[in-house]
Protein backbone atom coordinates (compact mmCIF):
# COMPACT_ATOMS: atom_id res chain seq x y z
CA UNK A 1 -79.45 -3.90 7.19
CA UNK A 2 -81.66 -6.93 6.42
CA UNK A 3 -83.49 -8.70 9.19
CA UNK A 4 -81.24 -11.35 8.90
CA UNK A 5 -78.00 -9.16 9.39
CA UNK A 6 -80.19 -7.91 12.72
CA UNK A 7 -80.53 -11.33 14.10
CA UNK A 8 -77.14 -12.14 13.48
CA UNK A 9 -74.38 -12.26 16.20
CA UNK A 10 -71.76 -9.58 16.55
CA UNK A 11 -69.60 -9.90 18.67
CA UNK A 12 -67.09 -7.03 20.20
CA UNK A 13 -63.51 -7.81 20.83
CA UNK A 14 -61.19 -5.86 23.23
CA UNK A 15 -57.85 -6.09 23.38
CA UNK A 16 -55.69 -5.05 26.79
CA UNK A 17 -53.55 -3.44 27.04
CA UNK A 18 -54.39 -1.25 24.55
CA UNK A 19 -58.22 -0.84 25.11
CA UNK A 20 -58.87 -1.33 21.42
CA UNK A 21 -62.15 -2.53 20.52
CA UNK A 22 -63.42 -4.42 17.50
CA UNK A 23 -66.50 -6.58 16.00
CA UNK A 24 -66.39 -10.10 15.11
CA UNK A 25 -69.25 -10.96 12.46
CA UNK A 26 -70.75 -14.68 12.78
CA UNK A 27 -68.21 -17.19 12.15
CA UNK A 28 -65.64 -14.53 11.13
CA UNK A 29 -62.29 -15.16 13.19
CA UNK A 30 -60.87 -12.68 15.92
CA UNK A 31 -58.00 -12.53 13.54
CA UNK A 32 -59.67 -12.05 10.30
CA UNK A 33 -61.92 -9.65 12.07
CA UNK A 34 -59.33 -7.33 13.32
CA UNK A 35 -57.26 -7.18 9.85
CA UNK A 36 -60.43 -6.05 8.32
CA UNK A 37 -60.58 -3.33 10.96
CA UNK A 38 -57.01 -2.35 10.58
CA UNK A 39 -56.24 -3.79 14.24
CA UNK A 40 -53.59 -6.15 13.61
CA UNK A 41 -53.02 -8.95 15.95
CA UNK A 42 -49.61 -10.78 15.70
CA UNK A 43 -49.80 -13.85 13.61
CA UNK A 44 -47.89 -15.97 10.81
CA UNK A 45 -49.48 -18.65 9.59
CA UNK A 46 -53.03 -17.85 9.35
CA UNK A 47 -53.84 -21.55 9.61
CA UNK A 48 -52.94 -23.01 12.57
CA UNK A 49 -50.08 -24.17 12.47
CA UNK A 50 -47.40 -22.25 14.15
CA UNK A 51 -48.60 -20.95 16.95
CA UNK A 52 -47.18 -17.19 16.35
CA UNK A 53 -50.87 -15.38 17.21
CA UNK A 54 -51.54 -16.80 20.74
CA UNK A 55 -52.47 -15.12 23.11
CA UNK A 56 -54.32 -14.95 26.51
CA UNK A 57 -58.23 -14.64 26.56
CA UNK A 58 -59.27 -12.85 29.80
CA UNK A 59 -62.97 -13.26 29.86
CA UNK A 60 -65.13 -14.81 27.23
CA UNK A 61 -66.29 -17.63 24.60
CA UNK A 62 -64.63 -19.14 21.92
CA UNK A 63 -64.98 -22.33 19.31
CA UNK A 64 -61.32 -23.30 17.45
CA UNK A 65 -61.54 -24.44 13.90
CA UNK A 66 -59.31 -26.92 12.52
CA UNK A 67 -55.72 -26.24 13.95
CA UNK A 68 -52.48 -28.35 14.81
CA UNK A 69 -51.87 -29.51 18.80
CA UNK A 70 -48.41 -28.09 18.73
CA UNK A 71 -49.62 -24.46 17.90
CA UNK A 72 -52.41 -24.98 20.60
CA UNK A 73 -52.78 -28.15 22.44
CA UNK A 74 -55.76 -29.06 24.80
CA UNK A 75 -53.93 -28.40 28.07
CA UNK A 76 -53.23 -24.75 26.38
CA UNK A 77 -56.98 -24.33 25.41
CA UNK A 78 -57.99 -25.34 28.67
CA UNK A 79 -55.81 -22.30 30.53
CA UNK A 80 -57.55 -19.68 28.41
CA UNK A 81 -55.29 -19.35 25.36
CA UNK A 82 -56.50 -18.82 22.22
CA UNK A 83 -55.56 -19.22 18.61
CA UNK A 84 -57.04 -15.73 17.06
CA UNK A 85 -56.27 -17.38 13.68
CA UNK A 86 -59.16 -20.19 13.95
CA UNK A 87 -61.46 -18.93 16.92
CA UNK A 88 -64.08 -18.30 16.10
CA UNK A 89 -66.18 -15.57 19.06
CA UNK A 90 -69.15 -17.06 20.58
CA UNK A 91 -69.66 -14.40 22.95
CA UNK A 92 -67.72 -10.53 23.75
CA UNK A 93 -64.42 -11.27 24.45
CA UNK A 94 -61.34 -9.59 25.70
CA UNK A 95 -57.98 -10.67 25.21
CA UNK A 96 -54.25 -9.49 26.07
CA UNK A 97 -51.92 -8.84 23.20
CA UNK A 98 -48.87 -6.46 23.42
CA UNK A 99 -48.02 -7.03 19.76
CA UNK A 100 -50.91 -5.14 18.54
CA UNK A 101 -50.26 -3.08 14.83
CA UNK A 102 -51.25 0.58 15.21
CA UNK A 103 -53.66 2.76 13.34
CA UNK A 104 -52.77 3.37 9.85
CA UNK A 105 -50.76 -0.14 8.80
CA UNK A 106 -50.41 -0.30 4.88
CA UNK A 107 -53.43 -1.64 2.88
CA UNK A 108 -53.43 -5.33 1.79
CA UNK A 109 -53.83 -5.43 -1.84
CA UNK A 110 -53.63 -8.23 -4.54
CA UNK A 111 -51.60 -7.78 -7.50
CA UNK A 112 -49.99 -9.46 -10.57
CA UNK A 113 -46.48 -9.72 -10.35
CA UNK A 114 -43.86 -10.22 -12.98
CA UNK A 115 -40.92 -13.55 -12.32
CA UNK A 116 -37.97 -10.97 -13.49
CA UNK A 117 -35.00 -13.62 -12.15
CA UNK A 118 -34.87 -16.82 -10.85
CA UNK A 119 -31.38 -17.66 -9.10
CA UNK A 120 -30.63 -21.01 -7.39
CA UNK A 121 -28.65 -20.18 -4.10
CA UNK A 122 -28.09 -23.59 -2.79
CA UNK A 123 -29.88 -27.03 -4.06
CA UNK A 124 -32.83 -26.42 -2.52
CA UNK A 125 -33.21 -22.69 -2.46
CA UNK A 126 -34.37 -20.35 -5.03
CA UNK A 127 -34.37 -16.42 -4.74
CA UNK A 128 -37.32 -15.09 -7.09
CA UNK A 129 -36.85 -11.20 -8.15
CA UNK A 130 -40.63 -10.54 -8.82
CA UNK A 131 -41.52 -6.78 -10.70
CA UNK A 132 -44.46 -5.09 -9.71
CA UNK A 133 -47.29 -2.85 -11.38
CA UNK A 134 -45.77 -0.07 -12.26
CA UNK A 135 -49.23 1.51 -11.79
CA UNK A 136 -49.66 0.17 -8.46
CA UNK A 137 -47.85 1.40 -5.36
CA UNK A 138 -46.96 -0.92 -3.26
CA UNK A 139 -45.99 -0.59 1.14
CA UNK A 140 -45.14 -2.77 3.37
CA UNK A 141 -42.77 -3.03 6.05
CA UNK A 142 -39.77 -4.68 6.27
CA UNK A 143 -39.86 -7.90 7.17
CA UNK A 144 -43.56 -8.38 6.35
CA UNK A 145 -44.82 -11.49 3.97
CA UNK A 146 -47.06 -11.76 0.81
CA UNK A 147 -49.32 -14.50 -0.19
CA UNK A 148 -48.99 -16.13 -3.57
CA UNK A 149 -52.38 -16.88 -5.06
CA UNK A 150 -52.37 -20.85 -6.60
CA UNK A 151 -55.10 -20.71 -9.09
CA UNK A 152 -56.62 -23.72 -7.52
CA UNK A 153 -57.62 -21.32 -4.47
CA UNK A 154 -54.37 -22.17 -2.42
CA UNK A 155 -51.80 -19.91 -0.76
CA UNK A 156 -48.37 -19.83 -0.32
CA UNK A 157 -46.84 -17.30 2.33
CA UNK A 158 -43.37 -15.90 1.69
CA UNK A 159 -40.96 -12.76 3.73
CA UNK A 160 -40.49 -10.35 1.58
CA UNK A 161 -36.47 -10.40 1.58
CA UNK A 162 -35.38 -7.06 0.72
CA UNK A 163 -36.28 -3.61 2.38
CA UNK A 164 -38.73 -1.46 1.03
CA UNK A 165 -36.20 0.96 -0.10
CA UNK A 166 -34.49 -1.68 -2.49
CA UNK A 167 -37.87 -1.86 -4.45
CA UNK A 168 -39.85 -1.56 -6.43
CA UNK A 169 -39.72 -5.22 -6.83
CA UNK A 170 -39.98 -8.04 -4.49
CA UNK A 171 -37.36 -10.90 -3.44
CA UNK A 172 -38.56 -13.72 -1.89
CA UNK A 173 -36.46 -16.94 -0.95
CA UNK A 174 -38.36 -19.98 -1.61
CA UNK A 175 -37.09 -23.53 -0.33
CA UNK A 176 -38.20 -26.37 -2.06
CA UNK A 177 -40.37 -28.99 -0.28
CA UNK A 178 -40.46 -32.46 -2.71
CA UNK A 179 -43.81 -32.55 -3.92
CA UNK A 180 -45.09 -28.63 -3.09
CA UNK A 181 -47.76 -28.10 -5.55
CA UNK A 182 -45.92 -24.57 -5.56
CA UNK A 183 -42.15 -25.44 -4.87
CA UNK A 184 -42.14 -27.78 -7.23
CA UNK A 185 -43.09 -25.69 -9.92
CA UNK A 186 -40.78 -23.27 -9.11
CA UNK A 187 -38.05 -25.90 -9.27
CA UNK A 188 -39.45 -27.32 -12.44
CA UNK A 189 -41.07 -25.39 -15.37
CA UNK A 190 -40.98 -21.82 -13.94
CA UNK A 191 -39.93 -19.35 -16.42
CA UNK A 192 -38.99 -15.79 -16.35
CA UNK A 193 -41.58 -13.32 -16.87
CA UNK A 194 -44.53 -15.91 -15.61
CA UNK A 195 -47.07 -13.82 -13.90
CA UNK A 196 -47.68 -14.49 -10.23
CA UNK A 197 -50.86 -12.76 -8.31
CA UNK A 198 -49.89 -12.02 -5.00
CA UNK A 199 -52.13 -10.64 -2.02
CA UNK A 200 -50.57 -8.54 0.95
CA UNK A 201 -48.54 -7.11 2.89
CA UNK A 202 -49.16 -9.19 6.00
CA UNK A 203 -47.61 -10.03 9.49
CA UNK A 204 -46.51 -8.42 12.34
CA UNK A 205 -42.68 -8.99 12.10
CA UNK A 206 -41.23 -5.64 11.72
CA UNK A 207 -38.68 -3.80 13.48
CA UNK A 208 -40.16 -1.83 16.72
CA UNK A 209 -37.97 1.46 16.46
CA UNK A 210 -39.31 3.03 19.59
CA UNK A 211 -36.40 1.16 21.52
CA UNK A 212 -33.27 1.89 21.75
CA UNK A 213 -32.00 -2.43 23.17
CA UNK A 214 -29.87 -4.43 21.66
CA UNK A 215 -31.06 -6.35 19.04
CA UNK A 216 -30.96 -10.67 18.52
CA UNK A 217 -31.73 -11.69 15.09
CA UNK A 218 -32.90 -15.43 15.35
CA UNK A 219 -32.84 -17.36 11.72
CA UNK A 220 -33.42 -20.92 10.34
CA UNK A 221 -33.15 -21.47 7.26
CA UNK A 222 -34.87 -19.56 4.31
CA UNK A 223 -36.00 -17.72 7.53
CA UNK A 224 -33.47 -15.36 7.03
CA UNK A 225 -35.50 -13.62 3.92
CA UNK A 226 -37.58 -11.36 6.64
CA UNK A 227 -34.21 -10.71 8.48
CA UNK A 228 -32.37 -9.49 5.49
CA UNK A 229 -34.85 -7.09 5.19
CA UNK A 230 -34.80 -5.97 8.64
CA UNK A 231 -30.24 -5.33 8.37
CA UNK A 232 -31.18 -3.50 4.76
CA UNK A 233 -34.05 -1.54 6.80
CA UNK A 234 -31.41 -1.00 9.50
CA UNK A 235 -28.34 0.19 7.73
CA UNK A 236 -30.98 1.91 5.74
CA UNK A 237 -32.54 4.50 8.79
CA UNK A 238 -28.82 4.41 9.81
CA UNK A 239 -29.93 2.67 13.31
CA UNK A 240 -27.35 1.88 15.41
CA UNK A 241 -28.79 -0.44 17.95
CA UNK A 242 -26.54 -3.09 18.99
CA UNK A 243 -27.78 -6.08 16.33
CA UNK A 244 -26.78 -9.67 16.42
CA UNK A 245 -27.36 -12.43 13.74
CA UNK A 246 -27.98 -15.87 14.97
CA UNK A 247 -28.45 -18.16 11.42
CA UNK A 248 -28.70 -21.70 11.74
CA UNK A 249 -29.09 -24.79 9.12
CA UNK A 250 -28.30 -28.10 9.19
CA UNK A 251 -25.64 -28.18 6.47
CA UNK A 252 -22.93 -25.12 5.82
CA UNK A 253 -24.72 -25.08 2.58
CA UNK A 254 -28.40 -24.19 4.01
CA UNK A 255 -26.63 -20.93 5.11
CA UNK A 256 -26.90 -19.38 1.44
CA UNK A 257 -26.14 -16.30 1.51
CA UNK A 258 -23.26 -16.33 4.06
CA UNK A 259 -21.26 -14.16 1.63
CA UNK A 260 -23.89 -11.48 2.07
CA UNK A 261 -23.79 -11.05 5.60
CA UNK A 262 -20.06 -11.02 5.75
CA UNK A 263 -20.46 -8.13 3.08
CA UNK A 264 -22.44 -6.54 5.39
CA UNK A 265 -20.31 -6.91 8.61
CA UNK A 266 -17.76 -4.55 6.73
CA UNK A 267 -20.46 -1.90 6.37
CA UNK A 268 -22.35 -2.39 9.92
CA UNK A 269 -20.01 -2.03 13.08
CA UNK A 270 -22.50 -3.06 15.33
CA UNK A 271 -23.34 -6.12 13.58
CA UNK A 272 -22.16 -9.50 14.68
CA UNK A 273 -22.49 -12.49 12.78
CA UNK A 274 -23.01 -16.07 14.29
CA UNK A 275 -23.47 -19.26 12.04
CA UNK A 276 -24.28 -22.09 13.49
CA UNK A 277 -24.73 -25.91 11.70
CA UNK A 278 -26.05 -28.64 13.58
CA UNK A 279 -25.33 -31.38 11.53
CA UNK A 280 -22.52 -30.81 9.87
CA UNK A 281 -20.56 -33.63 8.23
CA UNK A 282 -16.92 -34.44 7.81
CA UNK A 283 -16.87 -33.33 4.62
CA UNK A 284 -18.54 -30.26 5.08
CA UNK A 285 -14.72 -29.25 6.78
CA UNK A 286 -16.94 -27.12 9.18
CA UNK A 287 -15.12 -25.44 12.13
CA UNK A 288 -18.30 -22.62 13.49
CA UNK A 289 -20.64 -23.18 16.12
CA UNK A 290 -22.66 -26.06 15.99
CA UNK A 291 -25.79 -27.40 17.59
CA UNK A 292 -29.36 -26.01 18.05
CA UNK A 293 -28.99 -22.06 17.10
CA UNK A 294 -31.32 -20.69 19.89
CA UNK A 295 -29.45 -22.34 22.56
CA UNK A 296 -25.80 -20.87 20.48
CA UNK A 297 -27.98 -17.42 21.90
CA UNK A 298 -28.56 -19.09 25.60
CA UNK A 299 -24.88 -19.88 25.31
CA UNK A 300 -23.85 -16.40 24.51
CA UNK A 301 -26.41 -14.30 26.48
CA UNK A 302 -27.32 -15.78 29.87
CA UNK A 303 -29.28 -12.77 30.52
CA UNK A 304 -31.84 -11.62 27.71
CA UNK A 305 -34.06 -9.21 30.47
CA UNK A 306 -32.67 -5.89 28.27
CA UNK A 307 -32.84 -7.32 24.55
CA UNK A 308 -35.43 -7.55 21.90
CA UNK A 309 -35.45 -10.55 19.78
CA UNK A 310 -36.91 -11.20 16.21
CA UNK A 311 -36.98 -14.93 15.46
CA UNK A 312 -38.11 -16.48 11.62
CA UNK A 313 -38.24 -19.99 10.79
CA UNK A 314 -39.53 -23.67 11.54
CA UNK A 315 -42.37 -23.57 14.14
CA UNK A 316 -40.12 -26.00 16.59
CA UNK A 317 -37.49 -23.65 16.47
CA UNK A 318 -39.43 -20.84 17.11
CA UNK A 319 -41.28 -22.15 19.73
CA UNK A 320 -38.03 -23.65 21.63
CA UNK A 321 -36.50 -20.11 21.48
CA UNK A 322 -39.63 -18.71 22.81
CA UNK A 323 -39.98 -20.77 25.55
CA UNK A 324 -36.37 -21.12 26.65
CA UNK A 325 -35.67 -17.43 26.53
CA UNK A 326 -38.46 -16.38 28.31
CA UNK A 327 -38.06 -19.36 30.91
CA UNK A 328 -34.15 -19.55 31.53
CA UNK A 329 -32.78 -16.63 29.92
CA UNK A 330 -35.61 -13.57 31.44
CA UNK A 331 -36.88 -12.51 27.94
CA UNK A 332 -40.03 -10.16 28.82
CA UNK A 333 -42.67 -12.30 26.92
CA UNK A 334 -43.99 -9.12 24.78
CA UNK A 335 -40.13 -8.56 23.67
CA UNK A 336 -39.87 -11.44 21.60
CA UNK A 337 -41.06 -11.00 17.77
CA UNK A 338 -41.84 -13.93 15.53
CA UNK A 339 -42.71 -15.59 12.45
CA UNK A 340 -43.36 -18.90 12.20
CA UNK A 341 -42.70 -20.79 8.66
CA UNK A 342 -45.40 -23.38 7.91
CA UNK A 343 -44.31 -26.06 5.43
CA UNK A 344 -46.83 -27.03 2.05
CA UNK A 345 -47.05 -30.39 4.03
CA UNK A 346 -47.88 -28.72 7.37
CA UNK A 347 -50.97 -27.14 5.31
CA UNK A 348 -51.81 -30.20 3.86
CA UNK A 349 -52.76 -31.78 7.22
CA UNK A 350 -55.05 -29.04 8.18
């Protein structure tokens, strides 16, 4: 150690709890800190701007990089929450998180990957089948993300949509945003057998199997890729937990692969399937549910006190299921999962 490394803070970082301890180098983030140190701390993002690692700091100092006010606004800072994604310790801290990976998670590696098949689902959704190293194993949970590595430095998060048993390769679902430096190219002049270099896997949106309560499935959008992965991990393990799928979109069309999940119904007795559109138009002949799909759950569950719920998609739905299920429907706080989807936009105003 140079004299320099001695004179430099280092911070510890316990999280209750669990009791487990970590170090925070100077100007490394809690989050960034504890992935190094295989302690895994729920988060989506990474860049603050969902919301999804949050958490409560018990005692101690922090400074918050660049983030968004609606994954931590002032009021929120000001009551001791922190955003372990962008703060930054300035002095030992201790925080609560019950979402906490254990010992052992799967290494994060980058990779090339191969662009085996691109099919177009809807108008605006492609599902990439990408082949991997065959030198080069490859874990990761389901319902766990990679990051695609731009070559001008920038990253692009996407759910890995199929189980880890349906590998080798990886199928990710990517909806195009008008303009996306990366959805636009996969729109555009993508090709088969392009190489991709990828970096994972990451997250904290897997399937806790040491409970036996019925399960809610909460998507929106292409934030059912992680959730296919969880029903394929399901009917996979053969667990029989209860499950049901909540999948809303503004249009019948946004739900893309509705033929899948019906498919699925025939082979999963405890699955039920709920659609829900919330702007549908005339044309669009729709006769489902409509509305807001977390309050389709509030309308169907008044009592959420002896569920677990796994939620993927935009950061306002997310958060409004969050809050309304733990508020009016008596969700225990540490028994709702999530993944928050940022948008190329969102990332372009941090």
């Amino acid at each position: 150690m140079t004299a320099s490394d001695a004179n430099s803070p280092n911070f510890s970082v316990t999280v209750q709890p669990s009791g487990r301890t970590f170090h925070a180098a100077a100007g490394e983030t809690v989050l960034a800190a504890g992935i190094s140190q295989g302690i895994g701390l729920p988060y989506g993002c990474k860049d603050g701007a969902c919301g999804s690692c949050k958490c409560q700091m018990l005692s101690g100092k922090v400074t918050h990089g660049t983030h968004q006010d609606k994954a931590l606004s002032a009021e929120e800072e000001a009551s001791g929450l922190v955003l372990t994604c962008c703060a930054i310790p300035q002095s030992d801290l201790v925080l609560e998180s019950r979402q906490v990976t254990e010992v052992g998670a799967f290494p994060i590696k980058k990779m090339p990957t191969r662009v085996n098949t691109l099919e177009k689902k809807s108008a605006d959704v492609m599902v990439l089948q990408l082949q991997l190293p065959a030198s080069d194993a490859f874990g990761y949970r389901a319902g766990q993300y990679i990051e695609i590595l731009l070559r001008d430095g920038a990253r692009r998060s996407y759910s890995m949509a199929n189980a880890p048993h349906r590998g080798p390769g990886l199928e990710l679902h990517v909806r195009h945003m008008p303009g996306g430096k990366f959805t636009d190219h996969v729109f555009g002049a993508m090709k088969e057998k392009e190489i991709l270099r990828v970096e994972g896997p990451y997250g904290t949106f897997f399937l806790r199997e040491d409970s036996n309560k019925p399960l809610i499935l909460l998507a929106s959008g292409t934030g059912f890729a992680p959730v296919k992965a969880l029903i394929e991990h399901m009917q996979f393990q053969d667990i029989d937990r209860p499950v049901t799928l909540y999948w809303g979109g503004r249009r019948p069309s946004d739900l893309y692969m509705d033929d899948w999940v019906q498919a699925q119904r025939k082979t999963m007795p405890q699955l039920r399937y709920v659609p829900v559109v919330s702007d549908a138009s005339a044309q669009d002949q729709w006769m489902g549910r409509t509305g807001f799909v977390h309050r389709a759950v509030m309308e169907d569950f008044e009592d959420l006190s002896g569920h677990q719920v796994y939620a993927c998609g935009a950061p306002i739905v997310i958060e409004s299921a969050r809050k309304d299920f733990c508020t009016q429907a008596a969700l225990p706080p540490d028994e709702f999962f999530a993944d928050a989807f940022t948008s190329e936009a969102d990332k372009a105003r941090l």
